[in-house]
C-alpha atoms as a PDB file:
ATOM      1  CA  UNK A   1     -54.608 -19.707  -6.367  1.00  0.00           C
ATOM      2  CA  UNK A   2     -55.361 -20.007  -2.805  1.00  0.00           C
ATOM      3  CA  UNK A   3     -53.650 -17.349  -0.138  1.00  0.00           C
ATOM      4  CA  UNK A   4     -49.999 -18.274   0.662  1.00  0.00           C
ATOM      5  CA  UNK A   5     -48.691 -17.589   4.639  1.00  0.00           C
ATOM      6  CA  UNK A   6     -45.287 -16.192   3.537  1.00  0.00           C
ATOM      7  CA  UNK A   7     -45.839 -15.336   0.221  1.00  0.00           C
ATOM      8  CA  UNK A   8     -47.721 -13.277  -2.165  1.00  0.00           C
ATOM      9  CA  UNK A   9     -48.842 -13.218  -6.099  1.00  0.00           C
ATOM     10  CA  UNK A  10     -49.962 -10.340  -7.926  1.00  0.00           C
ATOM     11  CA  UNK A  11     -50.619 -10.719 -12.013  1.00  0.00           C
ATOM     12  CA  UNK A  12     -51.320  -7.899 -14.244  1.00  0.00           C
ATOM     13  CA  UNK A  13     -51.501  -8.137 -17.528  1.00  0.00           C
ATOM     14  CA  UNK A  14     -49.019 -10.745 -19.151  1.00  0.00           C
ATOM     15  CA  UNK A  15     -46.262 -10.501 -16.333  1.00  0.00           C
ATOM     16  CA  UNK A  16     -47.120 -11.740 -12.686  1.00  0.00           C
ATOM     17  CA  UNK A  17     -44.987 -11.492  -9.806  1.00  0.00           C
ATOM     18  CA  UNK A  18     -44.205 -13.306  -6.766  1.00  0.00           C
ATOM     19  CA  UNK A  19     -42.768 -12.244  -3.718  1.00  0.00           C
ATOM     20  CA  UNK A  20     -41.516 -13.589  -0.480  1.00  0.00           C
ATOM     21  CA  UNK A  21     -43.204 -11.533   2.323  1.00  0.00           C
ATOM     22  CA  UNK A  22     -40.970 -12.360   5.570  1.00  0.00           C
ATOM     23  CA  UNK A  23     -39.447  -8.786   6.024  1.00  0.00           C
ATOM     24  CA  UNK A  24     -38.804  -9.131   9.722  1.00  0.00           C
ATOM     25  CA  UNK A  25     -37.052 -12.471   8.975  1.00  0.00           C
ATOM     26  CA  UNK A  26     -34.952 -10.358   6.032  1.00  0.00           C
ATOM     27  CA  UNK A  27     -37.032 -13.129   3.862  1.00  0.00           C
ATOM     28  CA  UNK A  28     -35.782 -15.971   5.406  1.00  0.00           C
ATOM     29  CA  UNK A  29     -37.705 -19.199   4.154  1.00  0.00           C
ATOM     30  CA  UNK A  30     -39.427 -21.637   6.413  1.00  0.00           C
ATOM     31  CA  UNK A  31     -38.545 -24.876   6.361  1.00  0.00           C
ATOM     32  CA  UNK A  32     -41.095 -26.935   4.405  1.00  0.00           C
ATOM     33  CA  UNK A  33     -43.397 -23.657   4.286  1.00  0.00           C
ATOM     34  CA  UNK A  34     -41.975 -20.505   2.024  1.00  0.00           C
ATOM     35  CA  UNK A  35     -40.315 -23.246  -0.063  1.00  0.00           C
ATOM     36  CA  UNK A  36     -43.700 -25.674  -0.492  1.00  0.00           C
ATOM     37  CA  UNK A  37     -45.734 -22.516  -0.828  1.00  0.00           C
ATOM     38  CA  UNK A  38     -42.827 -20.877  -3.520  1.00  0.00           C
ATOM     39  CA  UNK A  39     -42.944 -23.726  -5.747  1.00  0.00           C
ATOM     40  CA  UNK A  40     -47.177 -24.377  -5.589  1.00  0.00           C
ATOM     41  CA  UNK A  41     -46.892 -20.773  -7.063  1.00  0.00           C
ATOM     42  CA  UNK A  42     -44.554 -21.478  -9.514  1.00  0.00           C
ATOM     43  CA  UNK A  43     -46.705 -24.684 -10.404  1.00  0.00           C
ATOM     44  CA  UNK A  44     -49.532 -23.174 -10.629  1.00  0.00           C
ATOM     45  CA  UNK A  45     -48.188 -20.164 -13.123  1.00  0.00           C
ATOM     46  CA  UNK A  46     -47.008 -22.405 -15.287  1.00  0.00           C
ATOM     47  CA  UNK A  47     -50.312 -23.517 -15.962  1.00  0.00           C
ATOM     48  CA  UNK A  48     -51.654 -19.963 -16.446  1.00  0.00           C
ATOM     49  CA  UNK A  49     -51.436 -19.623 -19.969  1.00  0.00           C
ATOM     50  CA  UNK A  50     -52.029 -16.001 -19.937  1.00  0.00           C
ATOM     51  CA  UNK A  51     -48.300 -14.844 -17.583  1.00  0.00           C
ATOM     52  CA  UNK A  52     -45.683 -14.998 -20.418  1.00  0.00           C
ATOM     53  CA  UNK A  53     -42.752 -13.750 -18.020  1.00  0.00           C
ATOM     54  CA  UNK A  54     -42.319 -13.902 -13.968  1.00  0.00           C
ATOM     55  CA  UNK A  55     -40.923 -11.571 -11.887  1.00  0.00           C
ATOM     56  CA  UNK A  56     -39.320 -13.402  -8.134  1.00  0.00           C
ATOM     57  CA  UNK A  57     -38.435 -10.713  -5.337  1.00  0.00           C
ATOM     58  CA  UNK A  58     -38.463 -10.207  -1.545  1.00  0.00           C
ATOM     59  CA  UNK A  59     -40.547  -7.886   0.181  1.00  0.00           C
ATOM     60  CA  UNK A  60     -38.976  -4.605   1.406  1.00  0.00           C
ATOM     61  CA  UNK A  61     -35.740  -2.797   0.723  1.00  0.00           C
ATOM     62  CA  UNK A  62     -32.968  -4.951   2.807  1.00  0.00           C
ATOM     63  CA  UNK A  63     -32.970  -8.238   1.226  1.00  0.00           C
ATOM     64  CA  UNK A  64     -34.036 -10.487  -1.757  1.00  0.00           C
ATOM     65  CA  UNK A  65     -33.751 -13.770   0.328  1.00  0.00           C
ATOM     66  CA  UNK A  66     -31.578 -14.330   3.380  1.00  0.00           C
ATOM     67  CA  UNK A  67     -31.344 -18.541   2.676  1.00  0.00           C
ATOM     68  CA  UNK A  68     -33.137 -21.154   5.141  1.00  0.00           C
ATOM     69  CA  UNK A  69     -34.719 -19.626   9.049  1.00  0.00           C
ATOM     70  CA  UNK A  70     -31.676 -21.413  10.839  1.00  0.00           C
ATOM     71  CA  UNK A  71     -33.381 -20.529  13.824  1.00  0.00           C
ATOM     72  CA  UNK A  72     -36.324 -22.865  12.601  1.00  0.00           C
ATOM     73  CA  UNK A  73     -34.248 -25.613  11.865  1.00  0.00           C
ATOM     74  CA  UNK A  74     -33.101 -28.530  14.412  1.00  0.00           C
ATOM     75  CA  UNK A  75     -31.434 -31.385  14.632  1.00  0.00           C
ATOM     76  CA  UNK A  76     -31.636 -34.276  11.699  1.00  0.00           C
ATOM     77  CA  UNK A  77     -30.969 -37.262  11.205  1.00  0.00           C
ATOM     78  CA  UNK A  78     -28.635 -38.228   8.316  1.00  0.00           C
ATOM     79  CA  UNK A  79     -31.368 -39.885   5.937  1.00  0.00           C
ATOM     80  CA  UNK A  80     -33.987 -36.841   6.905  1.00  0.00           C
ATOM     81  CA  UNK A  81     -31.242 -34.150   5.984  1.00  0.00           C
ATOM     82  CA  UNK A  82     -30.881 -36.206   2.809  1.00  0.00           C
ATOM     83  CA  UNK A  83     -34.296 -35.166   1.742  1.00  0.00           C
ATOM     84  CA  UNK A  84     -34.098 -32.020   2.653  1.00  0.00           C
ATOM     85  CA  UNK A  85     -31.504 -31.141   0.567  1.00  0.00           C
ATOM     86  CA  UNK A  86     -33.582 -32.455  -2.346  1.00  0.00           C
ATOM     87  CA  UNK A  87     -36.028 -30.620  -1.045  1.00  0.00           C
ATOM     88  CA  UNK A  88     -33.791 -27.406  -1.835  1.00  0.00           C
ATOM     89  CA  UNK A  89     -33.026 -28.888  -5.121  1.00  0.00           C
ATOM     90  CA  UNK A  90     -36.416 -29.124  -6.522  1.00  0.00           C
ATOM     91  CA  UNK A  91     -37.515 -25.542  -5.398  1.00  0.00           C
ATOM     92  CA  UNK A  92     -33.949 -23.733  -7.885  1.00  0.00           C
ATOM     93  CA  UNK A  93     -35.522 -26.781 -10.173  1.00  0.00           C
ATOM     94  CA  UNK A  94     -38.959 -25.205 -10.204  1.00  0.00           C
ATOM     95  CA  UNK A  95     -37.247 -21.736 -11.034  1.00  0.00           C
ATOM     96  CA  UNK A  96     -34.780 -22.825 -13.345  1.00  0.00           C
ATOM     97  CA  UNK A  97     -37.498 -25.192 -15.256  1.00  0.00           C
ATOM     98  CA  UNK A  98     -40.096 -23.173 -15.046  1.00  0.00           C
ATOM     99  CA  UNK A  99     -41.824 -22.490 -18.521  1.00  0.00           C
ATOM    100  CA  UNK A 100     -41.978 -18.720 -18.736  1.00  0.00           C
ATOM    101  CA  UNK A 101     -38.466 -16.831 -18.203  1.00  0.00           C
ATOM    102  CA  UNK A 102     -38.289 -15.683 -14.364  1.00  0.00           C
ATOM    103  CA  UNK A 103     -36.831 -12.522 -13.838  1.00  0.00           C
ATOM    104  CA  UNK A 104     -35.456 -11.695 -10.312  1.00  0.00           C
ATOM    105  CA  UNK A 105     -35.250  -8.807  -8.726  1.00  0.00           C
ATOM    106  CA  UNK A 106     -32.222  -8.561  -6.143  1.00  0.00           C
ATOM    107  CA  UNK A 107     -34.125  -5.910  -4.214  1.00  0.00           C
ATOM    108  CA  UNK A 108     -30.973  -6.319  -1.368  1.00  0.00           C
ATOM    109  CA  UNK A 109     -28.784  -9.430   0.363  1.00  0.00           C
ATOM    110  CA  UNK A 110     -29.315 -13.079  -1.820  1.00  0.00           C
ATOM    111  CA  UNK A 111     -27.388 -15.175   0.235  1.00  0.00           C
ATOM    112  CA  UNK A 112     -27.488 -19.151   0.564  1.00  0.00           C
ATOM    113  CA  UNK A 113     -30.580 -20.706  -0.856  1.00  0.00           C
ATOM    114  CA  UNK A 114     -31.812 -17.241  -1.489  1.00  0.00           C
ATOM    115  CA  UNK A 115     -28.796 -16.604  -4.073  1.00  0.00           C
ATOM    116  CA  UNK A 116     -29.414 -20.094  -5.320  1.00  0.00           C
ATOM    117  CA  UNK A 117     -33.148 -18.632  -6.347  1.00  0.00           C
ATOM    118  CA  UNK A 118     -31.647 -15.503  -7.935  1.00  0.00           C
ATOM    119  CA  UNK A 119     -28.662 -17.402  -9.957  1.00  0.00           C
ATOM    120  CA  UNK A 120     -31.653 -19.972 -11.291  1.00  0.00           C
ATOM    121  CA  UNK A 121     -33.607 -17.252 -12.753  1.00  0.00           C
ATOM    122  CA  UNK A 122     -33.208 -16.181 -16.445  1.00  0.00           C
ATOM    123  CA  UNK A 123     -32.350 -12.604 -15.856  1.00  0.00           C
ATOM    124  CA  UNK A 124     -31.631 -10.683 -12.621  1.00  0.00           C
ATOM    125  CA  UNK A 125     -31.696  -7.207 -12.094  1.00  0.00           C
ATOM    126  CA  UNK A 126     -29.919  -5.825  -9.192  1.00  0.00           C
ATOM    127  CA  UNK A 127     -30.725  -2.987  -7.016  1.00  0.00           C
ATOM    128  CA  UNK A 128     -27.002  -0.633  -6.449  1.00  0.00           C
ATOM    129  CA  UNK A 129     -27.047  -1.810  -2.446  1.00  0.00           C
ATOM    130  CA  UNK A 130     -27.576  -5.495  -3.578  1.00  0.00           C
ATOM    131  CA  UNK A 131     -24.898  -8.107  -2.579  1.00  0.00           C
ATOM    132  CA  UNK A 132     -24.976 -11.814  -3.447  1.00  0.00           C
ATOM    133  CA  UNK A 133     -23.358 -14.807  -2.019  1.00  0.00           C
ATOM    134  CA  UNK A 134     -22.791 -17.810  -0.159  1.00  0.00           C
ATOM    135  CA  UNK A 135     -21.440 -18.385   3.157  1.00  0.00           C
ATOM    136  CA  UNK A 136     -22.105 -21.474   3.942  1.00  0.00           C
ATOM    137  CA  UNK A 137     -18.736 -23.106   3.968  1.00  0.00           C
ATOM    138  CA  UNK A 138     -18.006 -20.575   6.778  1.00  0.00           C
ATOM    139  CA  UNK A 139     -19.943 -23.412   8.641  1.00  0.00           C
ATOM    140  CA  UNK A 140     -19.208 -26.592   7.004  1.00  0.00           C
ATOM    141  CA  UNK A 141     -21.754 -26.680   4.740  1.00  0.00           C
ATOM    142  CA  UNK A 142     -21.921 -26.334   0.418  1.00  0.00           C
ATOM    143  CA  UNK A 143     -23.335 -23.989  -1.420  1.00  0.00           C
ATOM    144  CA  UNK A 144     -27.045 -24.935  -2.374  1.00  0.00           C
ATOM    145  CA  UNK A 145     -26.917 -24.894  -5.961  1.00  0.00           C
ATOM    146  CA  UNK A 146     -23.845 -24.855  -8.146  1.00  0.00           C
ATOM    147  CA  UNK A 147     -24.637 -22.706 -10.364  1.00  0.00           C
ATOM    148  CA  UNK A 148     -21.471 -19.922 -11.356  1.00  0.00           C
ATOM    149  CA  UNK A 149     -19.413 -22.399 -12.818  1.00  0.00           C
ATOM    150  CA  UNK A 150     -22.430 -22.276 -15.888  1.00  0.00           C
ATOM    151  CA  UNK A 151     -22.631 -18.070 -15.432  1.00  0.00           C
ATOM    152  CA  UNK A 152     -19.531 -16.641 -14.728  1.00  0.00           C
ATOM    153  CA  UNK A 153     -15.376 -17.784 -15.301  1.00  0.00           C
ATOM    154  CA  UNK A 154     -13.555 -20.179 -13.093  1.00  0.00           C
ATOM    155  CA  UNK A 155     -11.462 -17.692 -11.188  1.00  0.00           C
ATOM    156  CA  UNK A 156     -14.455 -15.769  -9.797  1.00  0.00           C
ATOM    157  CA  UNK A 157     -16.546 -18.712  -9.465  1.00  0.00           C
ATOM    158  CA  UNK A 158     -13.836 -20.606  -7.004  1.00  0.00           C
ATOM    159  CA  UNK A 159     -13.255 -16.844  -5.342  1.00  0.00           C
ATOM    160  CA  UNK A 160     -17.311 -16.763  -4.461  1.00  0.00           C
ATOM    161  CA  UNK A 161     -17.753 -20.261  -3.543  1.00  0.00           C
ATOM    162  CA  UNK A 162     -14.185 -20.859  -1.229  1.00  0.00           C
ATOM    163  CA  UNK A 163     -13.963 -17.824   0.478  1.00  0.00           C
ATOM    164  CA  UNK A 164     -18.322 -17.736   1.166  1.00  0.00           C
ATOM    165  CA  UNK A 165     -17.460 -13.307   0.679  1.00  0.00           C
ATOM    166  CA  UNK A 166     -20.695 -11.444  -0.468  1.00  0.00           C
ATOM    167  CA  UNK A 167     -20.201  -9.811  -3.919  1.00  0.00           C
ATOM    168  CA  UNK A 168     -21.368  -6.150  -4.546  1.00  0.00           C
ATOM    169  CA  UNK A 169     -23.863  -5.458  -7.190  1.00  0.00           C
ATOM    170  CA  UNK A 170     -21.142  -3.579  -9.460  1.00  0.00           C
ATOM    171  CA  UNK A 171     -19.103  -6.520  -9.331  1.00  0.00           C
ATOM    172  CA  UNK A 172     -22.206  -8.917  -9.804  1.00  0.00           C
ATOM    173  CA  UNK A 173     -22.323  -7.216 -12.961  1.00  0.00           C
ATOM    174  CA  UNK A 174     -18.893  -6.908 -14.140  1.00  0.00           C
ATOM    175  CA  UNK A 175     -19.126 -11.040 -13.481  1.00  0.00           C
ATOM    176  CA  UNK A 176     -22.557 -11.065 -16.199  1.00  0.00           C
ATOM    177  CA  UNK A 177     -24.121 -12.228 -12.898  1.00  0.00           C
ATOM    178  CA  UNK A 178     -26.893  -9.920 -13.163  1.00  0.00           C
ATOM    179  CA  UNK A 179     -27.852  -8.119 -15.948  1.00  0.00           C
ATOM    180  CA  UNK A 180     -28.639  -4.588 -14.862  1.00  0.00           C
ATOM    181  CA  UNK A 181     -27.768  -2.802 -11.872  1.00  0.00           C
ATOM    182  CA  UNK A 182     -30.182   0.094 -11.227  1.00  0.00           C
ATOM    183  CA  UNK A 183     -30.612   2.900  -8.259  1.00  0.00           C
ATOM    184  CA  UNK A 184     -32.806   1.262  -5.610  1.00  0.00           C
ATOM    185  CA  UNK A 185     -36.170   3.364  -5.494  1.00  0.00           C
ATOM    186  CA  UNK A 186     -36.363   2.508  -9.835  1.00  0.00           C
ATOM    187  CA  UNK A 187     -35.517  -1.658  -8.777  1.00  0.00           C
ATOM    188  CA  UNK A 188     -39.243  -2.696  -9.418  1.00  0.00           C
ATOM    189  CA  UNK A 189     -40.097  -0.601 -12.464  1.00  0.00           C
ATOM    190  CA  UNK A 190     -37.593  -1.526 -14.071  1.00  0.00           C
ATOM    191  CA  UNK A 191     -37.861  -5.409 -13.006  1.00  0.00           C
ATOM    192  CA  UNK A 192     -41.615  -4.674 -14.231  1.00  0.00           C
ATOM    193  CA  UNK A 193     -40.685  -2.916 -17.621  1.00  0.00           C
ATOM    194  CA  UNK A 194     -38.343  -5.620 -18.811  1.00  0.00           C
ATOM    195  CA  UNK A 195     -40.786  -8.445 -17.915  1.00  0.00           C
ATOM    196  CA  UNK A 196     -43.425  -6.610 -20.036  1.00  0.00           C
ATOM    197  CA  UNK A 197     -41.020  -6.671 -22.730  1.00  0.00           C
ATOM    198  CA  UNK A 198     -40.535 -10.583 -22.667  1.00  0.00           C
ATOM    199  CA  UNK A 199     -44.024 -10.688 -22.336  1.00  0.00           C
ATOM    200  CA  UNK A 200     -44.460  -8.974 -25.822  1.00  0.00           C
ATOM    201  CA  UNK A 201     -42.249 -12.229 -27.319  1.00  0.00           C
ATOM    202  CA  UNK A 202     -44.446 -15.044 -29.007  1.00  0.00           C
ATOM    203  CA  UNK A 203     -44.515 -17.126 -26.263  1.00  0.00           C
ATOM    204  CA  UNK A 204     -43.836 -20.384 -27.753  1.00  0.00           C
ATOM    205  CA  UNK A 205     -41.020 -19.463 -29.397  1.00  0.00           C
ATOM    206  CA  UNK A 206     -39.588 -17.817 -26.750  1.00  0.00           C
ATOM    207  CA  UNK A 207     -40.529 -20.692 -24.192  1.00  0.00           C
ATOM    208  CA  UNK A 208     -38.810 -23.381 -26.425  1.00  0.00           C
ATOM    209  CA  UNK A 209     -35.793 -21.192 -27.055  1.00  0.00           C
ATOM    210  CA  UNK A 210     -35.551 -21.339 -22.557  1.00  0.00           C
ATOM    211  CA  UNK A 211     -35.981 -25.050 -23.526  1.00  0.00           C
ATOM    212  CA  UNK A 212     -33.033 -25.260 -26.036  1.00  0.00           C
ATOM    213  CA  UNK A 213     -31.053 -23.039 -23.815  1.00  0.00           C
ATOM    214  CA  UNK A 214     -31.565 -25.260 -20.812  1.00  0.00           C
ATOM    215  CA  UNK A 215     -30.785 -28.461 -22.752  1.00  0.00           C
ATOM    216  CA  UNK A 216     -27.231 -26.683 -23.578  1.00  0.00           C
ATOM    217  CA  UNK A 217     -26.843 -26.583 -20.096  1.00  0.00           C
ATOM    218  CA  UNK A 218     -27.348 -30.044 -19.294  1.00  0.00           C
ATOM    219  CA  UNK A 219     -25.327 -30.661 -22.241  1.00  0.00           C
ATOM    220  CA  UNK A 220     -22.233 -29.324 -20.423  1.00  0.00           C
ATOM    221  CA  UNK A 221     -22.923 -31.601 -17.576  1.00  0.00           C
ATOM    222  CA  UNK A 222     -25.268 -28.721 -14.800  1.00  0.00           C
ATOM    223  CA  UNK A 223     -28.322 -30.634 -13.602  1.00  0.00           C
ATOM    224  CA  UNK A 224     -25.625 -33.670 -13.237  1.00  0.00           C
ATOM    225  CA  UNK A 225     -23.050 -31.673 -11.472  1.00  0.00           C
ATOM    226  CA  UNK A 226     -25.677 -29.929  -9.592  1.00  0.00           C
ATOM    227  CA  UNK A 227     -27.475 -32.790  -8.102  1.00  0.00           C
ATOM    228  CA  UNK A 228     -23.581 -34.568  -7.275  1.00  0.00           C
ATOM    229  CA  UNK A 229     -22.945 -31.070  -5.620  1.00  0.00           C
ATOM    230  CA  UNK A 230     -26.296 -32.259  -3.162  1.00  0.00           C
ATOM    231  CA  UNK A 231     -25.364 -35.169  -2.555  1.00  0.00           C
ATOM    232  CA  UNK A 232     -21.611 -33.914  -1.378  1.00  0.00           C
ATOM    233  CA  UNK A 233     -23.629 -31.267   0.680  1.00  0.00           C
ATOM    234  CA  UNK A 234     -25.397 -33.954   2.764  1.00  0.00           C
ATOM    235  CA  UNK A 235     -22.373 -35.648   3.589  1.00  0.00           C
ATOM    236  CA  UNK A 236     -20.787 -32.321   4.731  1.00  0.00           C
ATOM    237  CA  UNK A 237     -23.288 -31.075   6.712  1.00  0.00           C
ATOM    238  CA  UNK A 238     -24.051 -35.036   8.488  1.00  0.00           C
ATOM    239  CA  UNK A 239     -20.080 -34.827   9.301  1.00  0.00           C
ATOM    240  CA  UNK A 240     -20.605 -32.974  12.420  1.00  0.00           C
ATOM    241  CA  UNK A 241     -17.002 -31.528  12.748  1.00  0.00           C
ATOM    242  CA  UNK A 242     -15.941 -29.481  15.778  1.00  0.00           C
ATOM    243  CA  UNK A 243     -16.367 -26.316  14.012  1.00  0.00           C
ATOM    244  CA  UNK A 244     -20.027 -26.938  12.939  1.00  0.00           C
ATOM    245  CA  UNK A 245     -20.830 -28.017  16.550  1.00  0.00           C
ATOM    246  CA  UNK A 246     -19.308 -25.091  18.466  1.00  0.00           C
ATOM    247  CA  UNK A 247     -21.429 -22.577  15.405  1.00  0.00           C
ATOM    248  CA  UNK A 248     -24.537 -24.497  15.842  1.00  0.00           C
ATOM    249  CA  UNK A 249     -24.005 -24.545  19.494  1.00  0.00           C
ATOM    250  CA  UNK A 250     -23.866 -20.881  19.582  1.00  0.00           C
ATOM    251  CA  UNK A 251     -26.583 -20.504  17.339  1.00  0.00           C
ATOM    252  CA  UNK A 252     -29.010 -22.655  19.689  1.00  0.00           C
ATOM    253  CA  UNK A 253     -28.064 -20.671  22.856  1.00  0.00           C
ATOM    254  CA  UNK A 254     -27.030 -17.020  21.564  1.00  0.00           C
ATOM    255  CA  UNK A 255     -29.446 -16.670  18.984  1.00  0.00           C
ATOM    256  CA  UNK A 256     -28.499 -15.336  15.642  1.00  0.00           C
ATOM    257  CA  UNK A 257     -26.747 -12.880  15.717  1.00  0.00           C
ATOM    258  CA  UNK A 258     -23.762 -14.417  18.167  1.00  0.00           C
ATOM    259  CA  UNK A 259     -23.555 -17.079  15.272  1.00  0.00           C
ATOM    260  CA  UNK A 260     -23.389 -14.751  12.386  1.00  0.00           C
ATOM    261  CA  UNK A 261     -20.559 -12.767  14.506  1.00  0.00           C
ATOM    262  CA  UNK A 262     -18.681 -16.090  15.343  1.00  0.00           C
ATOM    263  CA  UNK A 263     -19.047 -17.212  11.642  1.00  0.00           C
ATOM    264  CA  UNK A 264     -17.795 -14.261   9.584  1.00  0.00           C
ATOM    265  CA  UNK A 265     -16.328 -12.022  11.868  1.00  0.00           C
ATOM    266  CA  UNK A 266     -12.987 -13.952  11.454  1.00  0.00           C
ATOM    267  CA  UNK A 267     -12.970 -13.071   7.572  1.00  0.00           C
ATOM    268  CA  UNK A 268     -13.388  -9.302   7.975  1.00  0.00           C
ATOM    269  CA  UNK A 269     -10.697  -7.648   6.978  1.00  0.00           C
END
């Protein structure tokens, strides 16, 4: 496995880990970067026969994943934002297909794409200061990968996706959204212990049970619904509305922060 630009891959033993190393960016992926290099490392695990469980975290103690660099982003065309959203698609794909359970470690904020990565994983683990969500409709976009309506009841589901709120780790686990919630400084040693102990599972039976499990899934309609959900995204992102123009416009002229301000600072309470 060759060396990655924004992330990194450590195996020991049975359980390997991968982690998105843009701390400054609060693990913000690059466009056709973190994502291409994210699911070559995927890929290339899954051909390892020797890592029986994965372990997907951010580098550093303020965030998991932070969603796309907007920053890094400009202007597209309908048909090239069309493939960029598949683009999305087949990185939670990788995750969510990906032979050996993935265990995620919500090490702070998993917002946008970055809770799309945590939700596709088979177990999550939560550090106490970790808060999940996704914000996007704040400015007239979807969220990237509809997942809660397949993890969690309706009423909370509709709560997360219309209001685009960040949830709390206590309440991420009152929802069975993740499965543990642990003190901060014990995040990664506990990620690590329960990984070892789905390594310890025969792996073929516990790689076709993921298989069974994920066919249930589809069964109740998710990849279908999913992929629909995409395709709706495009459209209401390439809409264009006043309210995305005067956020993006404030994004490409105040930076960041002025955008995050002008997004959510309506919905504090």
């Amino acid at each position: 496995m060759h060396k990655f630009e924004d992330i990194a891959v450590e195996i020991r033993g049975h359980v390997a880990q991968v982690t998105i190393r843009r701390p400054d960016r609060l693990n913000s992926l690059r466009m056709t970067i973190t994502d291409r290099e994210l699911i070559e490392a995927f890929r290339a695990l899954e051909r390892n026969d020797d890592v029986r469980a994965v372990i997907l975290t951010g580098e550093g103690p303020r965030a998991f994943c932070t969603g796309w660099d907007m920053e890094a982003i400009d202007d597209v065309p309908l048909d090239r934002l069309e493939a960029l959203v598949r683009a999305n698609l087949e990185l939670f794909f990788k995750i969510w297909h990906q032979r050996q359970p993935v265990v995620a470690a919500i090490n702070g904020y998993a917002v946008g794409t970055g809770s799309g990565m945590a939700l596709a994983c088979d177990i999550a683990l939560a550090a106490d200061h970790a808060r999940l969500g996704e914000p996007e409709i704040r400015h007239g976009a979807l969220s990237p990968f509809l997942m809660l309506p397949f993890l969690t009841h309706n009423r909370a589901a509709h709560e997360i996706y219309y209001t685009g709120d960040l949830v709390d780790a206590a309440e991420l686990h009152r929802l069975g959204i993740v499965n543990r919630v642990v003190p901060r400084a014990d995040l990664m040693s506990a990620t690590w212990a329960f990984a070892e102990r789905l390594a310890k599972v025969p792996p073929h039976a516990l790689q076709m049970k993921k298989r069974s499990l994920r066919l249930a899934y589809d069964l109740m309609g998710a990849t279908a619904a999913i992929r629909q959900h995409a395709l709706a995204d495009t459209l209401v992102i390439g809409a264009n509305t006043p309210d995305q123009k005067r956020l993006l416009d404030i994004l490409a002229k105040e930076g960041m922060r002025a955008f995050l301000e002008a997004r959510d600072g309506p919905f504090r309470s």
